[in-house]
C-alpha atoms as a PDB file:
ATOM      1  CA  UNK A   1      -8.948  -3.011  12.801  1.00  0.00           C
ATOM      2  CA  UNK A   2     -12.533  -2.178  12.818  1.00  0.00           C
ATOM      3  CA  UNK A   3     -16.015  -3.671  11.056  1.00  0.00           C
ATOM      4  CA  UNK A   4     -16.062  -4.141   7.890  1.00  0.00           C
ATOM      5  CA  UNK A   5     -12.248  -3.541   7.065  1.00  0.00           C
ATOM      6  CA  UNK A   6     -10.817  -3.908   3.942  1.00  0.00           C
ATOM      7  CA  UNK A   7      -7.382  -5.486   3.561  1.00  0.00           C
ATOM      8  CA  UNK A   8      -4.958  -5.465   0.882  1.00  0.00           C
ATOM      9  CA  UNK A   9      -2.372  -8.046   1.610  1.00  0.00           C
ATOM     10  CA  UNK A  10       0.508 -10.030   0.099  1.00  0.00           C
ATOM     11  CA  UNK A  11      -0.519 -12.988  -2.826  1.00  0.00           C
ATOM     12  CA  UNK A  12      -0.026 -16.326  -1.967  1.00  0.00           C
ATOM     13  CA  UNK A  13       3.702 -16.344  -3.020  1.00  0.00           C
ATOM     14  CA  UNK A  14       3.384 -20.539  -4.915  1.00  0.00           C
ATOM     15  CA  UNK A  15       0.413 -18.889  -6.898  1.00  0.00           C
ATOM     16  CA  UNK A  16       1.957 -15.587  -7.773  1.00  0.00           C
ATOM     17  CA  UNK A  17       4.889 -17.472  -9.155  1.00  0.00           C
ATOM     18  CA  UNK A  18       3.332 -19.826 -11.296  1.00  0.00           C
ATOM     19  CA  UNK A  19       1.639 -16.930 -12.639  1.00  0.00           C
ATOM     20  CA  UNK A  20       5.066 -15.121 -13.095  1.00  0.00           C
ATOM     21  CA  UNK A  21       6.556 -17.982 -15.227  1.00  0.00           C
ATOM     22  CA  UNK A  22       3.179 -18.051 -16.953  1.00  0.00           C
ATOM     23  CA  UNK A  23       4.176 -14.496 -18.384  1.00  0.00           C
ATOM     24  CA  UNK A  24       2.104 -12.704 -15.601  1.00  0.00           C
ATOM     25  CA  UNK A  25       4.019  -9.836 -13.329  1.00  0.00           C
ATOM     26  CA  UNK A  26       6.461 -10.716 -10.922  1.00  0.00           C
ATOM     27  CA  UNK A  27       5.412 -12.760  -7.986  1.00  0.00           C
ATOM     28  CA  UNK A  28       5.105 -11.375  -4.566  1.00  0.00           C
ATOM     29  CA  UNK A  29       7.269 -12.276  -1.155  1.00  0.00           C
ATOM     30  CA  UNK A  30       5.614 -13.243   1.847  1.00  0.00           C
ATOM     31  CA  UNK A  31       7.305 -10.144   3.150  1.00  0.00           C
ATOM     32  CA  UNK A  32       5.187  -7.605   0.844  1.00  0.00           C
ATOM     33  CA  UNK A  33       4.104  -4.577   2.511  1.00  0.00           C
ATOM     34  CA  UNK A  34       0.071  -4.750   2.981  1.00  0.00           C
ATOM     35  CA  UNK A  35      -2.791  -1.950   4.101  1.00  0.00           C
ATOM     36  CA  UNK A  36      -6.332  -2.084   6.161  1.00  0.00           C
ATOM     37  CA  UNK A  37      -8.701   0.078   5.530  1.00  0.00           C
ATOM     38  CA  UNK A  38     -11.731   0.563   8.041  1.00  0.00           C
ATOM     39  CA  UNK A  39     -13.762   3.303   9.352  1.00  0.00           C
ATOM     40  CA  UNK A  40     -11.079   4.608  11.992  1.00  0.00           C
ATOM     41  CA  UNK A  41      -8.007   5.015   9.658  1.00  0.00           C
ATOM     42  CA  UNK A  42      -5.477   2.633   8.213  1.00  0.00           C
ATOM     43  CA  UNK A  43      -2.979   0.165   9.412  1.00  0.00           C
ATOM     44  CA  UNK A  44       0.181  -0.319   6.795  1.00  0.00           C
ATOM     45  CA  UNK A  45       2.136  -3.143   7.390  1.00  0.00           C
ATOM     46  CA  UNK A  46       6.062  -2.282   6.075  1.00  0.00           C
ATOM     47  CA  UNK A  47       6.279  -6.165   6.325  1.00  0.00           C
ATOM     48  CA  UNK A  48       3.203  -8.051   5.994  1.00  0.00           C
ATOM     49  CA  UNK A  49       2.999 -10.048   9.690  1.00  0.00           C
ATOM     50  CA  UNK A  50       5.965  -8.677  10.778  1.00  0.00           C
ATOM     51  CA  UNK A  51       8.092  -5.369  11.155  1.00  0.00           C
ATOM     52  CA  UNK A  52       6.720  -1.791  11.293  1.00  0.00           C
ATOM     53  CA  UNK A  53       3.693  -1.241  11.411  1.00  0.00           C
ATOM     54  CA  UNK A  54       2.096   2.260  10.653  1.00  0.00           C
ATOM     55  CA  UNK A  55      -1.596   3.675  12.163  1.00  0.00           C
ATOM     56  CA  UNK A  56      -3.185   6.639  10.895  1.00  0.00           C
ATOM     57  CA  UNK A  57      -6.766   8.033  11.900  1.00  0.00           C
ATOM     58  CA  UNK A  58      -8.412   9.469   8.813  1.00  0.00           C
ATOM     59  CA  UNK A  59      -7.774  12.700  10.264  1.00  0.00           C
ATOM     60  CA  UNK A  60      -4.443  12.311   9.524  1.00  0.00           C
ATOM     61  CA  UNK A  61      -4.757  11.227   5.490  1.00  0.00           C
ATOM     62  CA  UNK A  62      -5.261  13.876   3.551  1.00  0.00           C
ATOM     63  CA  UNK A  63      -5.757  11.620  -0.031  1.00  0.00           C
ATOM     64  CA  UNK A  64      -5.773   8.029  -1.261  1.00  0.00           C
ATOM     65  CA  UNK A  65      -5.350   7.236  -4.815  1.00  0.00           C
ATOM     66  CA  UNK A  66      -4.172   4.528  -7.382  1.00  0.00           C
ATOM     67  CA  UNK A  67      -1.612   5.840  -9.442  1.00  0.00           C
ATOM     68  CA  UNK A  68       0.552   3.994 -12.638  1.00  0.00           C
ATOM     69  CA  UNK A  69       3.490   2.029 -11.527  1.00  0.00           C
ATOM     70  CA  UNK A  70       6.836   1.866 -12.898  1.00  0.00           C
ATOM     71  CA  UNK A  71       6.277  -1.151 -14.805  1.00  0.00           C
ATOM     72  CA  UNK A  72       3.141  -0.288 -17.596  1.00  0.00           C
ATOM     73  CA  UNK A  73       0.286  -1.768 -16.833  1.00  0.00           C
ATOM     74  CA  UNK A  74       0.601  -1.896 -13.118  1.00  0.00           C
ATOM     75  CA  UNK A  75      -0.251   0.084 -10.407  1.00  0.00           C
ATOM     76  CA  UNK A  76      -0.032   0.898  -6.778  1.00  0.00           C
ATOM     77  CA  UNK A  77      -2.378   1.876  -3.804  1.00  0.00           C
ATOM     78  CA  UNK A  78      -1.188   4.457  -2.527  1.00  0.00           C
ATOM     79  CA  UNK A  79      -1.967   6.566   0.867  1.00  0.00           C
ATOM     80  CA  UNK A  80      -0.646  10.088   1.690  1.00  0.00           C
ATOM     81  CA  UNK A  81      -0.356  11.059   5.155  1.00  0.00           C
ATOM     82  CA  UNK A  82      -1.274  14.970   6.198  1.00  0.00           C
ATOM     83  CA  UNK A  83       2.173  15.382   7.706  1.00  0.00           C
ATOM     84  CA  UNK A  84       5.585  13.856   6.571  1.00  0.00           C
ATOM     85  CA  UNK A  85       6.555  10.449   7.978  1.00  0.00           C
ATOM     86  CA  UNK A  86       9.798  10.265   9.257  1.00  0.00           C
ATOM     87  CA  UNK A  87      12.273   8.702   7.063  1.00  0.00           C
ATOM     88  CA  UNK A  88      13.217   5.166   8.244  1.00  0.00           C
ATOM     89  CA  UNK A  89      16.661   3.683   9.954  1.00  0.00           C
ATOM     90  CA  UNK A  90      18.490   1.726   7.029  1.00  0.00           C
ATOM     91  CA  UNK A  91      21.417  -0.415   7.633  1.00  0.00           C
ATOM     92  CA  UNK A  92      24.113  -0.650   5.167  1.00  0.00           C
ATOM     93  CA  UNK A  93      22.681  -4.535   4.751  1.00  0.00           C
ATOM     94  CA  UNK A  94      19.137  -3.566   3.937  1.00  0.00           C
ATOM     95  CA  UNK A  95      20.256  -0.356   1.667  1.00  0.00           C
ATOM     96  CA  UNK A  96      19.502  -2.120  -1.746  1.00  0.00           C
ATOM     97  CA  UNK A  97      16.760  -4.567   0.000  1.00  0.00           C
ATOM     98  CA  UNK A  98      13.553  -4.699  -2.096  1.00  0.00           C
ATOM     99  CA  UNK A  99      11.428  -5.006   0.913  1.00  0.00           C
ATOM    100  CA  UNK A 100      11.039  -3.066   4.523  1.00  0.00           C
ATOM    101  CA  UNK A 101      12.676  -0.009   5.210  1.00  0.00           C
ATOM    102  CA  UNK A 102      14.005   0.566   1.991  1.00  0.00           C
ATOM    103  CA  UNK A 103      11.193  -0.184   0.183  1.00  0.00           C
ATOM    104  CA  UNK A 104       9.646   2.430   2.171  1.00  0.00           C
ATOM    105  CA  UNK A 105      12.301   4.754   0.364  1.00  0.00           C
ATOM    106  CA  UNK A 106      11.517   3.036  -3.281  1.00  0.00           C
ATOM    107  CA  UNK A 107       8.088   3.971  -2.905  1.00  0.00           C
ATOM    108  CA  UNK A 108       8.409   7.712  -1.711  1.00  0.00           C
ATOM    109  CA  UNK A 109      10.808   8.323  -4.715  1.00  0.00           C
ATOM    110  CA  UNK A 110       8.207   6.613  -6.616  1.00  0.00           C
ATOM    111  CA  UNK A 111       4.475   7.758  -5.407  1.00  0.00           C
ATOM    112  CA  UNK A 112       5.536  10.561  -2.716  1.00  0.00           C
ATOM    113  CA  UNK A 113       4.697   8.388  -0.226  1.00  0.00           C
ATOM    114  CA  UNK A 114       6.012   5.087   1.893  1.00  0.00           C
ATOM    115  CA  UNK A 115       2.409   4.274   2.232  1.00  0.00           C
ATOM    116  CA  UNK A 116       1.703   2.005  -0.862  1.00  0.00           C
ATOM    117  CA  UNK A 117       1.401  -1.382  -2.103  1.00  0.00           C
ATOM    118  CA  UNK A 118       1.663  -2.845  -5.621  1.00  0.00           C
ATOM    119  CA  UNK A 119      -1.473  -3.798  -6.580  1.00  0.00           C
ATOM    120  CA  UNK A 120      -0.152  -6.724  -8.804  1.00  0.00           C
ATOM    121  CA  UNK A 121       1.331  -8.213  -5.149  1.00  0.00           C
ATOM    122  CA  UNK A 122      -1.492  -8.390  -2.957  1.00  0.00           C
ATOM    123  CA  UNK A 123      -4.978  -9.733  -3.004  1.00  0.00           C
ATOM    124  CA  UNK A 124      -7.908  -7.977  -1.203  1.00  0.00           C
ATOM    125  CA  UNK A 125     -11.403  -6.360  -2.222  1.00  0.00           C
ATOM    126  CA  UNK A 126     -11.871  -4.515  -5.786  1.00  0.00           C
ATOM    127  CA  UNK A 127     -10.829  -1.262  -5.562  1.00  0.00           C
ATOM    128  CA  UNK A 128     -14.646  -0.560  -6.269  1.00  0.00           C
ATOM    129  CA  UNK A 129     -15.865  -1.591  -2.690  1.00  0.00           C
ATOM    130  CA  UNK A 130     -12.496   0.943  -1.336  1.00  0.00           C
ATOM    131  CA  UNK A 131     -14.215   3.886  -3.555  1.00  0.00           C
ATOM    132  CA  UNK A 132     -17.558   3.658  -1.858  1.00  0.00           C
ATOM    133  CA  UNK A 133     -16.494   2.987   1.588  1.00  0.00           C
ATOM    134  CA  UNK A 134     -13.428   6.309   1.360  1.00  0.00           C
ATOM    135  CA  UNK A 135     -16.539   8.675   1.553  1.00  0.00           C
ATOM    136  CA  UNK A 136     -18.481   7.352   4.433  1.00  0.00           C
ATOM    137  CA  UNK A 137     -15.418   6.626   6.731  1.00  0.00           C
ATOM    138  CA  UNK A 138     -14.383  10.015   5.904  1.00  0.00           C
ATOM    139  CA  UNK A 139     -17.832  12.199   6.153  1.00  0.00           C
ATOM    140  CA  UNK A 140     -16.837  12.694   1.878  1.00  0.00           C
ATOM    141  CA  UNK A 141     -13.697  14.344   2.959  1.00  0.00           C
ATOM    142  CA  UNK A 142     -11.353  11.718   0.913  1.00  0.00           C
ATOM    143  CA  UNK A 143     -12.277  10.000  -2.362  1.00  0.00           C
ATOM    144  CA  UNK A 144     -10.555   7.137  -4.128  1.00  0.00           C
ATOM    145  CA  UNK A 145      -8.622   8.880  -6.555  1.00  0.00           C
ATOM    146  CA  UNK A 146      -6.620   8.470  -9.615  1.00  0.00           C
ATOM    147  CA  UNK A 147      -4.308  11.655  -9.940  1.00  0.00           C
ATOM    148  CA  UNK A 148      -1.079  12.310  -7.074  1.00  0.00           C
ATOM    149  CA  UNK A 149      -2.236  14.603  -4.439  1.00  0.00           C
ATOM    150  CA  UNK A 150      -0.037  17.897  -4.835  1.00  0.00           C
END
């Protein structure tokens, strides 16, 4: 990806754990899906280093936001492409998987889009430096937002 990109990716997995048994969320895989953000579009990793791997120019987001999870108190990052994705290949194996394809399926139930990452799994830049950047990379057409696009 481009200059100055900003990338959300999976917690180191020995930290997030201790932090779990510490009373802290649950910890994250090495497997966790992760975004990029940079001036041409995004990259979304299904997988984090390896697995699909989804590209979209920023002509073809229409909205990102940060929207409540379905555990209180956390939340997810969440892009929504202009057009429908298609709907991934699941094998019978992977069906109740909590990571890859069907994850992607968890998360469109969820946020109405596979695009999206729990923001209690991965480590990146604040969500601050992602709200000033949306704008420029975008010519003001998308905004960090907090509300699901209809």
């Amino acid at each position: 990806m481009g200059y100055e990109a900003l990338f959300y990716r999976p917690r180191n997995s020995l930290a997030s754990t201790v932090r779990a048994y510490l009373g802290g969320p649950s910890p994250s895989r090495k497997d966790d899906p992760a975004v990029c953000f940079d001036r041409t579009g995004i990259e979304y990793h299904e997988s984090y280093g390896r697995g699909p791997t989804t590209r979209l120019t920023w002509e073809e987001v229409r909205a990102v936001a940060v929207l409540p999870g379905p555990v209180e108190g956390r939340r997810a990052l969440c892009v929504y492409p202009l057009h429908e994705l298609p709907q991934p290949d699941i094998q019978v194996g992977e069906l109740w998987s909590g990571v890859g394809p069907r994850l992607a399926i968890y998360f469109r139930a969820l946020f109405g889009t596979p695009i999206s990452v729990h923001l209690h799994h991965v480590r990146g830049p604040s969500l601050g430096k992602l709200a000033k950047r949306l704008p420029a990379w975008t010519e003001g057409r998308i905004v960090l937002t907090s509300a699901r696009p209809v």
